[in-house]
PDB file of N, CA and C in Angstrom:
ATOM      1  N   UNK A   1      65.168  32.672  47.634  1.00  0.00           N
ATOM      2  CA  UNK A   1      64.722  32.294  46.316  1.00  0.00           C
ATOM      3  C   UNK A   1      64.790  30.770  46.189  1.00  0.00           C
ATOM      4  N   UNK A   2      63.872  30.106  45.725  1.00  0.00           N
ATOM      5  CA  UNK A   2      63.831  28.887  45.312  1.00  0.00           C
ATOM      6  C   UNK A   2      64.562  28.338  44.270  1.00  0.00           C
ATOM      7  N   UNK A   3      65.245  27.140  44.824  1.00  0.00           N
ATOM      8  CA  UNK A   3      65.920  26.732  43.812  1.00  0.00           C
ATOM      9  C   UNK A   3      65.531  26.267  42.229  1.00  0.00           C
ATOM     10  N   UNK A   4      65.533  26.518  41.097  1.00  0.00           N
ATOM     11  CA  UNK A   4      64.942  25.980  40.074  1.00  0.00           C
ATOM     12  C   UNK A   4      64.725  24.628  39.938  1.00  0.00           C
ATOM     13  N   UNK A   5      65.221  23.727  40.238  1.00  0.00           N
ATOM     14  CA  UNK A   5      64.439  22.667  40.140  1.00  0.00           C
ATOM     15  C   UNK A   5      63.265  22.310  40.989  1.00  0.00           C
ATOM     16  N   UNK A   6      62.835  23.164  41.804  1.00  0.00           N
ATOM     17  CA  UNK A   6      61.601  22.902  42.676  1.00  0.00           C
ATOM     18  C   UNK A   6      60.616  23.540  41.990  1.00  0.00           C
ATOM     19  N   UNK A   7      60.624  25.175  41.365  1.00  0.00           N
ATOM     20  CA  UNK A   7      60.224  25.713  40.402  1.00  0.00           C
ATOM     21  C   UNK A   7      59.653  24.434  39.472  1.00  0.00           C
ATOM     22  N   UNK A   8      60.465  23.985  38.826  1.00  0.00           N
ATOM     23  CA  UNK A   8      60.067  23.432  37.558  1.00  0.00           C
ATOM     24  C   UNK A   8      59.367  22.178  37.955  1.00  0.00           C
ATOM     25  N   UNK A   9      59.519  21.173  39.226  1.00  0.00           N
ATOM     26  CA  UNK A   9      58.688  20.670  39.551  1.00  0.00           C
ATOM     27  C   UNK A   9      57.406  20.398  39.789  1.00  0.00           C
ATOM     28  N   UNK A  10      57.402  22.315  40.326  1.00  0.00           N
ATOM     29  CA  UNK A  10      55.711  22.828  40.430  1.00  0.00           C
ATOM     30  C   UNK A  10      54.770  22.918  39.125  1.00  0.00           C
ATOM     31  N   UNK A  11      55.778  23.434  37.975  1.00  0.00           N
ATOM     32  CA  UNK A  11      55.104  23.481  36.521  1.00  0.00           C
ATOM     33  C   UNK A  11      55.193  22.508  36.205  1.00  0.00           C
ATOM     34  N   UNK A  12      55.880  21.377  36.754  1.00  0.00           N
ATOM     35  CA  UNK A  12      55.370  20.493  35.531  1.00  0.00           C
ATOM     36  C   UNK A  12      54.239  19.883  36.350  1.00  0.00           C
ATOM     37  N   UNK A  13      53.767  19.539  37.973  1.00  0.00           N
ATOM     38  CA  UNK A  13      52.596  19.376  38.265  1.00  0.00           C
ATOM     39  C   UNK A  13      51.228  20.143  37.667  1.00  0.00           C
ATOM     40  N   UNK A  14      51.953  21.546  37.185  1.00  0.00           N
ATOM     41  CA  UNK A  14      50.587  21.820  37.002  1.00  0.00           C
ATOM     42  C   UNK A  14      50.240  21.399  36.055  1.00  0.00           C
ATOM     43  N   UNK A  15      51.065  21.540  34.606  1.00  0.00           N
ATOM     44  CA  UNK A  15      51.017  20.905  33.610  1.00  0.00           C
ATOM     45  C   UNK A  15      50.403  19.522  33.408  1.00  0.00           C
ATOM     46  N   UNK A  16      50.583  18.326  34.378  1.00  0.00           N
ATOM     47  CA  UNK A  16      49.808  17.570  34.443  1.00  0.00           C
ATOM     48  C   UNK A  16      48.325  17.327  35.094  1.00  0.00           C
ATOM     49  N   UNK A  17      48.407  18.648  35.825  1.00  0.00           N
ATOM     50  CA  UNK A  17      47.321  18.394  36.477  1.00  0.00           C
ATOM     51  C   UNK A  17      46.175  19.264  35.388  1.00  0.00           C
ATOM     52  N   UNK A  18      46.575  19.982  34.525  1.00  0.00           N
ATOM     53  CA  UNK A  18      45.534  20.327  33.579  1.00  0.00           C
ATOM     54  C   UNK A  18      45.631  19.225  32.080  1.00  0.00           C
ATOM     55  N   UNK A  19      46.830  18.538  31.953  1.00  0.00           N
ATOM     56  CA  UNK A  19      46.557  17.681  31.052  1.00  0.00           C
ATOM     57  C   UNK A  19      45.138  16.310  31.130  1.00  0.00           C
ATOM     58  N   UNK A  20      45.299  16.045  32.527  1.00  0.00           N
ATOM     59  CA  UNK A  20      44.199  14.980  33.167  1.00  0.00           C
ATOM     60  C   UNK A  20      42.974  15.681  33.826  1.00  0.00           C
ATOM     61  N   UNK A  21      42.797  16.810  33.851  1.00  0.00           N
ATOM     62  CA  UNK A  21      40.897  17.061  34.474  1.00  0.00           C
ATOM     63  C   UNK A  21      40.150  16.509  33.938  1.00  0.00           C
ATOM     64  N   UNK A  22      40.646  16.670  32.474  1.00  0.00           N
ATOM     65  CA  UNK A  22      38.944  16.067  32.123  1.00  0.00           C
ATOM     66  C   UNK A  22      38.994  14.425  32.336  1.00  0.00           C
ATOM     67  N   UNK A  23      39.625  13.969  32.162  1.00  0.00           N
ATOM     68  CA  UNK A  23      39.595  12.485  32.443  1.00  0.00           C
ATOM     69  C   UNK A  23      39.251  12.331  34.059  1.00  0.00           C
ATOM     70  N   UNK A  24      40.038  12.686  34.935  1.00  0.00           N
ATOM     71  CA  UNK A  24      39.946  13.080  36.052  1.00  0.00           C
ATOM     72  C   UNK A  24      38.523  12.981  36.541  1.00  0.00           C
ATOM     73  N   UNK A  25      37.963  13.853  35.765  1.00  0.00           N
ATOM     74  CA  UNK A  25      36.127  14.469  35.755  1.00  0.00           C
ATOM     75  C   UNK A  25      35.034  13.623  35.647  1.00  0.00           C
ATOM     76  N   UNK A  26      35.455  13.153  33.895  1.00  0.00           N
ATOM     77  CA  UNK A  26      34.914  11.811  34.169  1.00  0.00           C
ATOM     78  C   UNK A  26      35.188  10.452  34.916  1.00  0.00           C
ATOM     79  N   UNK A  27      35.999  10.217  35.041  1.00  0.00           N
ATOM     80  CA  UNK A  27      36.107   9.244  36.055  1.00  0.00           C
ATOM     81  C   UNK A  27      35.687   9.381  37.528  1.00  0.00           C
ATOM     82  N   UNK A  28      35.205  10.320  37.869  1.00  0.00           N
ATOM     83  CA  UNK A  28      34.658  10.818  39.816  1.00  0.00           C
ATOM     84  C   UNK A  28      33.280  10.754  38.955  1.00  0.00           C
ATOM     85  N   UNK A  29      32.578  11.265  38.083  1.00  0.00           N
ATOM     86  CA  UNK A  29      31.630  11.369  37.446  1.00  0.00           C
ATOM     87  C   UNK A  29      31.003   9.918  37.489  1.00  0.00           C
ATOM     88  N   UNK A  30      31.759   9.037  37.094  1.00  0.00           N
ATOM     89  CA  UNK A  30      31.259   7.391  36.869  1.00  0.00           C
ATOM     90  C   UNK A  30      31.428   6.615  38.208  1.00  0.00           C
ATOM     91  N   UNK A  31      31.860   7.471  39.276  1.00  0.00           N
ATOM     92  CA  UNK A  31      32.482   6.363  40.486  1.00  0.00           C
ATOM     93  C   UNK A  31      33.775   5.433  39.898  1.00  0.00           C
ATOM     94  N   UNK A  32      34.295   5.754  39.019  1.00  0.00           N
ATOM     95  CA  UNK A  32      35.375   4.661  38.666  1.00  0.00           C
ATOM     96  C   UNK A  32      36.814   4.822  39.709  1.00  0.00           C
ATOM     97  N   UNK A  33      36.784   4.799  41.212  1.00  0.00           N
ATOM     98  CA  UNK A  33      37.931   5.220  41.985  1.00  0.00           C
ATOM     99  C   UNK A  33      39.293   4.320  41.500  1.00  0.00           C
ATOM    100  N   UNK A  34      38.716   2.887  40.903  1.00  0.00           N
ATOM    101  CA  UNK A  34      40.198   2.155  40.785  1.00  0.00           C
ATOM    102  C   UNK A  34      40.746   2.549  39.710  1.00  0.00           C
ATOM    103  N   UNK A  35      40.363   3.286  38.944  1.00  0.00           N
ATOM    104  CA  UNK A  35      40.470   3.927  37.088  1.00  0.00           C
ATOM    105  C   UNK A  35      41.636   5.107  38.005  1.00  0.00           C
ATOM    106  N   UNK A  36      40.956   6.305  39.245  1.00  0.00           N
ATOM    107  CA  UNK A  36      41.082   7.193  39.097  1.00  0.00           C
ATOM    108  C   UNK A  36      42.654   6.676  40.384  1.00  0.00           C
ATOM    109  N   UNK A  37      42.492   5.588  40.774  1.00  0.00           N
ATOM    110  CA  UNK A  37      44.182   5.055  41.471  1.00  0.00           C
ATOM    111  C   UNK A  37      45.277   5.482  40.399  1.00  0.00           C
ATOM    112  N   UNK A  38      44.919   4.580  39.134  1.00  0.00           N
ATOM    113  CA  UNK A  38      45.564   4.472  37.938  1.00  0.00           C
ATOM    114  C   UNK A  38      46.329   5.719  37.419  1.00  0.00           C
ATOM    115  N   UNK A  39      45.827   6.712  37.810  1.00  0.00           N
ATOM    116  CA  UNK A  39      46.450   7.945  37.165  1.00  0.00           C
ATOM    117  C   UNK A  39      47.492   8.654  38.270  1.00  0.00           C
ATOM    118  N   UNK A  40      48.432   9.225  37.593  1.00  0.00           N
ATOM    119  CA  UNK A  40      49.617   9.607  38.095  1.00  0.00           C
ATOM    120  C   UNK A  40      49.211  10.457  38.811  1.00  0.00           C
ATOM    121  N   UNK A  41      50.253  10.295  40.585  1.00  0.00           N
ATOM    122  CA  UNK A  41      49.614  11.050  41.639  1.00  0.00           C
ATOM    123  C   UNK A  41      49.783  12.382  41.447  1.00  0.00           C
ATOM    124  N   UNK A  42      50.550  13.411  40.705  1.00  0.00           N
ATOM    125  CA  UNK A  42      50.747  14.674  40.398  1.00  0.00           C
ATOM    126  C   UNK A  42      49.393  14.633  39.300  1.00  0.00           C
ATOM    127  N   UNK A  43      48.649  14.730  38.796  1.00  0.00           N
ATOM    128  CA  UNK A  43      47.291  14.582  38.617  1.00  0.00           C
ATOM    129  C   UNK A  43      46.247  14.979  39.006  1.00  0.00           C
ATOM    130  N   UNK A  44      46.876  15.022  40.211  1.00  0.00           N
ATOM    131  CA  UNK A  44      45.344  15.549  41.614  1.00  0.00           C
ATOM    132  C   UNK A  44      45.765  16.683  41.597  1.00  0.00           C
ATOM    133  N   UNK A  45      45.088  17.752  41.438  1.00  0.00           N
ATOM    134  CA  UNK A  45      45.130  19.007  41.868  1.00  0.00           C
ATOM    135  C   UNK A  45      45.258  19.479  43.479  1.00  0.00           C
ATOM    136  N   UNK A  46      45.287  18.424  44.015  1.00  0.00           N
ATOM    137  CA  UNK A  46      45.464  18.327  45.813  1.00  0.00           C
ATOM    138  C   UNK A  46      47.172  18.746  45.555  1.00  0.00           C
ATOM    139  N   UNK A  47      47.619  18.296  45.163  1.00  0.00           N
ATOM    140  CA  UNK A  47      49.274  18.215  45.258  1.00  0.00           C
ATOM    141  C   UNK A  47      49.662  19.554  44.904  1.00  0.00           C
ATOM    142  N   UNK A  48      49.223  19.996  44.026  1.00  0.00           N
ATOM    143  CA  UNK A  48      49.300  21.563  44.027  1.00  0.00           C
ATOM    144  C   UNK A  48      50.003  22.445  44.758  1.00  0.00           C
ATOM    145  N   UNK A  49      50.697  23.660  45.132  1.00  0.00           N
ATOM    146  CA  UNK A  49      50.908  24.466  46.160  1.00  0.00           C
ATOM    147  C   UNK A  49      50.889  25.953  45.602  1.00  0.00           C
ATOM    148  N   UNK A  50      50.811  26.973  45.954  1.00  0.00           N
ATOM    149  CA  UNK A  50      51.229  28.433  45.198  1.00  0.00           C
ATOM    150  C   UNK A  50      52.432  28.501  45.757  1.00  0.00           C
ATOM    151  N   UNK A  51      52.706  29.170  44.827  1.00  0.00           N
ATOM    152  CA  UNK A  51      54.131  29.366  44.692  1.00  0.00           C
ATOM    153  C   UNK A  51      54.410  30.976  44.114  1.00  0.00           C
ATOM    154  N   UNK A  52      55.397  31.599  44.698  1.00  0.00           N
ATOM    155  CA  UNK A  52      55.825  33.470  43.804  1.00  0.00           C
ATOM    156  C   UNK A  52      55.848  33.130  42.535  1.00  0.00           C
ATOM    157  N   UNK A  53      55.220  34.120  41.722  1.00  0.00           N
ATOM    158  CA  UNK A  53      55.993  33.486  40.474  1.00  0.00           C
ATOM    159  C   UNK A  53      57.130  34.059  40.064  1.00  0.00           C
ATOM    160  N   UNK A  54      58.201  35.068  40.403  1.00  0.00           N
ATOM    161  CA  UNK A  54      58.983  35.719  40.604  1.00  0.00           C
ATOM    162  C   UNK A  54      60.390  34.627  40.880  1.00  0.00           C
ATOM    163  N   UNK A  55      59.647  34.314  42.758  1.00  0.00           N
ATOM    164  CA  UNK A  55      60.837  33.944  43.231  1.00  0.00           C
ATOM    165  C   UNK A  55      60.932  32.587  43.361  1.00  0.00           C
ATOM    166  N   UNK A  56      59.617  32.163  43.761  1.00  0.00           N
ATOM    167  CA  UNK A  56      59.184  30.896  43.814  1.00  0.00           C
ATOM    168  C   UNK A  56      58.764  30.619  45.513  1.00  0.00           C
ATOM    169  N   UNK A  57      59.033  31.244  46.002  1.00  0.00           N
ATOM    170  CA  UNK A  57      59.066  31.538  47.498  1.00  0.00           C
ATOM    171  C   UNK A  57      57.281  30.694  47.820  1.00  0.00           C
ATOM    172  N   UNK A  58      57.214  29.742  48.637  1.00  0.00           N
ATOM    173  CA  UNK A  58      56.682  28.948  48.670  1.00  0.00           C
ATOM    174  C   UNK A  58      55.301  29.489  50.157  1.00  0.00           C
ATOM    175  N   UNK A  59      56.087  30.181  50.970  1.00  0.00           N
ATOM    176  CA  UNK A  59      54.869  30.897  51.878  1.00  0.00           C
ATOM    177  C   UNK A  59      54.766  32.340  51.829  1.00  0.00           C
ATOM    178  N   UNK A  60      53.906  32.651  52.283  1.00  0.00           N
ATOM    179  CA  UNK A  60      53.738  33.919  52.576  1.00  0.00           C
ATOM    180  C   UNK A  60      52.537  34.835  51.057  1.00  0.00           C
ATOM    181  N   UNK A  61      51.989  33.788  49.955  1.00  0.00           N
ATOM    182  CA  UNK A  61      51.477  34.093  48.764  1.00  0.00           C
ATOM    183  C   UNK A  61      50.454  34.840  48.778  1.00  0.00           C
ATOM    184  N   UNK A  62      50.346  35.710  47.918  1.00  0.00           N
ATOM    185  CA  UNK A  62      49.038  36.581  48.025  1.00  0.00           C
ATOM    186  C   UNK A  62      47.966  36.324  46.658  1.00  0.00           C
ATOM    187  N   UNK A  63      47.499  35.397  47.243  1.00  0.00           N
ATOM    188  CA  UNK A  63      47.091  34.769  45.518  1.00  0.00           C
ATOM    189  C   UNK A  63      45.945  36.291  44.610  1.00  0.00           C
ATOM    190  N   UNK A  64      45.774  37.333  45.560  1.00  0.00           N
ATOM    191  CA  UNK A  64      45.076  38.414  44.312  1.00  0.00           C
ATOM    192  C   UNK A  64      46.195  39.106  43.632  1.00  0.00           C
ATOM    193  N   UNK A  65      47.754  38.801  43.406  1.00  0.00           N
ATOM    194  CA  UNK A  65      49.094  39.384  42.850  1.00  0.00           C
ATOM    195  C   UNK A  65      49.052  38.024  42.206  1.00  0.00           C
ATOM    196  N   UNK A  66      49.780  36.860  43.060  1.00  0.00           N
ATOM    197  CA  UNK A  66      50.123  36.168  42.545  1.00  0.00           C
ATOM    198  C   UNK A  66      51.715  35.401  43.324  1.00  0.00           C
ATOM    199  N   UNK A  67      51.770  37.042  43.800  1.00  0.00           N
ATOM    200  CA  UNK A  67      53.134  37.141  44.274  1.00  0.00           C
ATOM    201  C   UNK A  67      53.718  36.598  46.018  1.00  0.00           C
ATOM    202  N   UNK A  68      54.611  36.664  46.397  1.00  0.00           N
ATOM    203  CA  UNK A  68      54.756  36.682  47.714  1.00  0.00           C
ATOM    204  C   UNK A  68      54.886  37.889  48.657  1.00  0.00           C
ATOM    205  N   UNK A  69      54.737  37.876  49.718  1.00  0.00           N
ATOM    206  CA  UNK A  69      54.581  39.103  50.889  1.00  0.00           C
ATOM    207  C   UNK A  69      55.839  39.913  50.434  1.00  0.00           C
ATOM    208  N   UNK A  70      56.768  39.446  50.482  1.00  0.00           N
ATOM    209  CA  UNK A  70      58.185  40.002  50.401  1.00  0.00           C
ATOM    210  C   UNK A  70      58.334  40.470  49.222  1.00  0.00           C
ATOM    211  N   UNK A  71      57.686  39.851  47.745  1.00  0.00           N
ATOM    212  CA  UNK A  71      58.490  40.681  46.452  1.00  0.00           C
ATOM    213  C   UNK A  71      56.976  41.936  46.189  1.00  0.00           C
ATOM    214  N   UNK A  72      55.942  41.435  46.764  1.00  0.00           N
ATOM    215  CA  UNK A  72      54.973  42.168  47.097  1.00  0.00           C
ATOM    216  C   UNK A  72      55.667  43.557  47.494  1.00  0.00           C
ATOM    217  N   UNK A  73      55.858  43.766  48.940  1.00  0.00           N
ATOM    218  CA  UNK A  73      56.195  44.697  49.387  1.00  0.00           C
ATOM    219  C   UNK A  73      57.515  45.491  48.790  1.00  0.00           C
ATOM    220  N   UNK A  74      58.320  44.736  48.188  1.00  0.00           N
ATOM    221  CA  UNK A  74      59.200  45.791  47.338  1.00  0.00           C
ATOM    222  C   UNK A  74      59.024  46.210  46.002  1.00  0.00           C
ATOM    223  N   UNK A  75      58.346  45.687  45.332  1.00  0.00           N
ATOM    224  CA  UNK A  75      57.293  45.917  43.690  1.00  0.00           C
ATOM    225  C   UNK A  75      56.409  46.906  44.175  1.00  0.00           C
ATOM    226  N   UNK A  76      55.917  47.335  45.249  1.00  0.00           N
ATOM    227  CA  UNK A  76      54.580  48.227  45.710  1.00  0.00           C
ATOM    228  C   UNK A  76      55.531  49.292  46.193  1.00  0.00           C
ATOM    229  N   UNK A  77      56.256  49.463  46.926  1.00  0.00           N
ATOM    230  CA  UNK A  77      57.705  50.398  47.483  1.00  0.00           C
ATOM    231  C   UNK A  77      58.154  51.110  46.111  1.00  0.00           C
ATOM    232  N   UNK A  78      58.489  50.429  44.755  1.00  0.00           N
ATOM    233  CA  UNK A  78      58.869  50.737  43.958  1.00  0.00           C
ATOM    234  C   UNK A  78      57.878  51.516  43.128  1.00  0.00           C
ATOM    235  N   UNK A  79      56.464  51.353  43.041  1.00  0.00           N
ATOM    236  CA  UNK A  79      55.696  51.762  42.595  1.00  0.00           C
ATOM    237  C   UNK A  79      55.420  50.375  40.946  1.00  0.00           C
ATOM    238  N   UNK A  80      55.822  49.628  41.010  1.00  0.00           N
ATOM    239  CA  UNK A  80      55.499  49.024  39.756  1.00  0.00           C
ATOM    240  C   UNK A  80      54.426  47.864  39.903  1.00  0.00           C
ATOM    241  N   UNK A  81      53.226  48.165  41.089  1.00  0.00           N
ATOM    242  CA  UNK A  81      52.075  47.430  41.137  1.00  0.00           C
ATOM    243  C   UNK A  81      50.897  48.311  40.441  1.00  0.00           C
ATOM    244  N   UNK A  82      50.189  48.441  40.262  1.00  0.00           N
ATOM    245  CA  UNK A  82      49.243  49.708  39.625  1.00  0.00           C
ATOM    246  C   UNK A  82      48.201  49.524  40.359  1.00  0.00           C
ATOM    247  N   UNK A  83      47.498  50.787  41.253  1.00  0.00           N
ATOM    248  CA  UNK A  83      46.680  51.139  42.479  1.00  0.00           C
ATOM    249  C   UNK A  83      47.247  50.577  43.449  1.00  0.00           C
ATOM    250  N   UNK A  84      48.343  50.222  43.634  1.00  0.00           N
ATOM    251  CA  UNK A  84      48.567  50.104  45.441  1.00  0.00           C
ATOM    252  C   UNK A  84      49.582  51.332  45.776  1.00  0.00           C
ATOM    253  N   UNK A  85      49.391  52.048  46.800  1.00  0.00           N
ATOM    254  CA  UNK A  85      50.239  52.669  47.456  1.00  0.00           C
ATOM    255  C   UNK A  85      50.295  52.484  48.889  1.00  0.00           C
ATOM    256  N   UNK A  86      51.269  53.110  49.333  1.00  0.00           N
ATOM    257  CA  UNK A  86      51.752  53.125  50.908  1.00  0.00           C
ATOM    258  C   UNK A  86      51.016  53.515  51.853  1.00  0.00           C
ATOM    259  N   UNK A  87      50.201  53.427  52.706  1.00  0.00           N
ATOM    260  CA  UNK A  87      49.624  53.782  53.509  1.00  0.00           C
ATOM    261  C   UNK A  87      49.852  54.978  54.040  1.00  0.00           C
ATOM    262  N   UNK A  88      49.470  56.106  54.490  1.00  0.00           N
ATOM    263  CA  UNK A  88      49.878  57.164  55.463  1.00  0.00           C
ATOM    264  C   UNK A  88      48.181  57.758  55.996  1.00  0.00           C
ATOM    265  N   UNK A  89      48.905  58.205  57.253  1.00  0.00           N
ATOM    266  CA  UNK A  89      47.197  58.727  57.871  1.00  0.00           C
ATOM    267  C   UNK A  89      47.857  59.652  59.530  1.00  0.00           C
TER     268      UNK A  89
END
């Protein structure tokens, strides 16, 4: 599990990175690159990463859950995903 302050690191990137798109937008829009230096590097949606939202668990993400491989596979074990079940054949 990820420690919470890495967690909250990630939200608050995202948080900035949807506070600045539109500026962001327009500024690639105008060619203004020295405007778009100016803005804080958590800003870029490049910096970004997925993350569990559970655990925070940083690889292994299944971005159509949301979740990671691991809390994946025990939420689906448990039955508390809706349409996934266990394989058998």
């Amino acid at each position: 599990m990820a420690r919470e302050s890495v967690k909250a690191r990630e939200r608050k990137r995202q948080e900035m990175v949807a506070k600045y798109a539109e500026k962001r937008k327009a500024l690639k829009e105008a060619g203004d690159y020295v405007g778009l230096d100016k803005l804080p590097r958590n800003a870029s949606p490049v910096r970004l990463h997925n993350r569990c939202r559970l655990t925070g668990r940083p690889r292994g993400y299944m971005r159509k859950f949301g979740i990671s491989r691991v809390t994946f596979r025990e939420m689906a074990s448990a039955g508390k995903i809706p349409g996934v079940t266990k394989a058998s054949w």
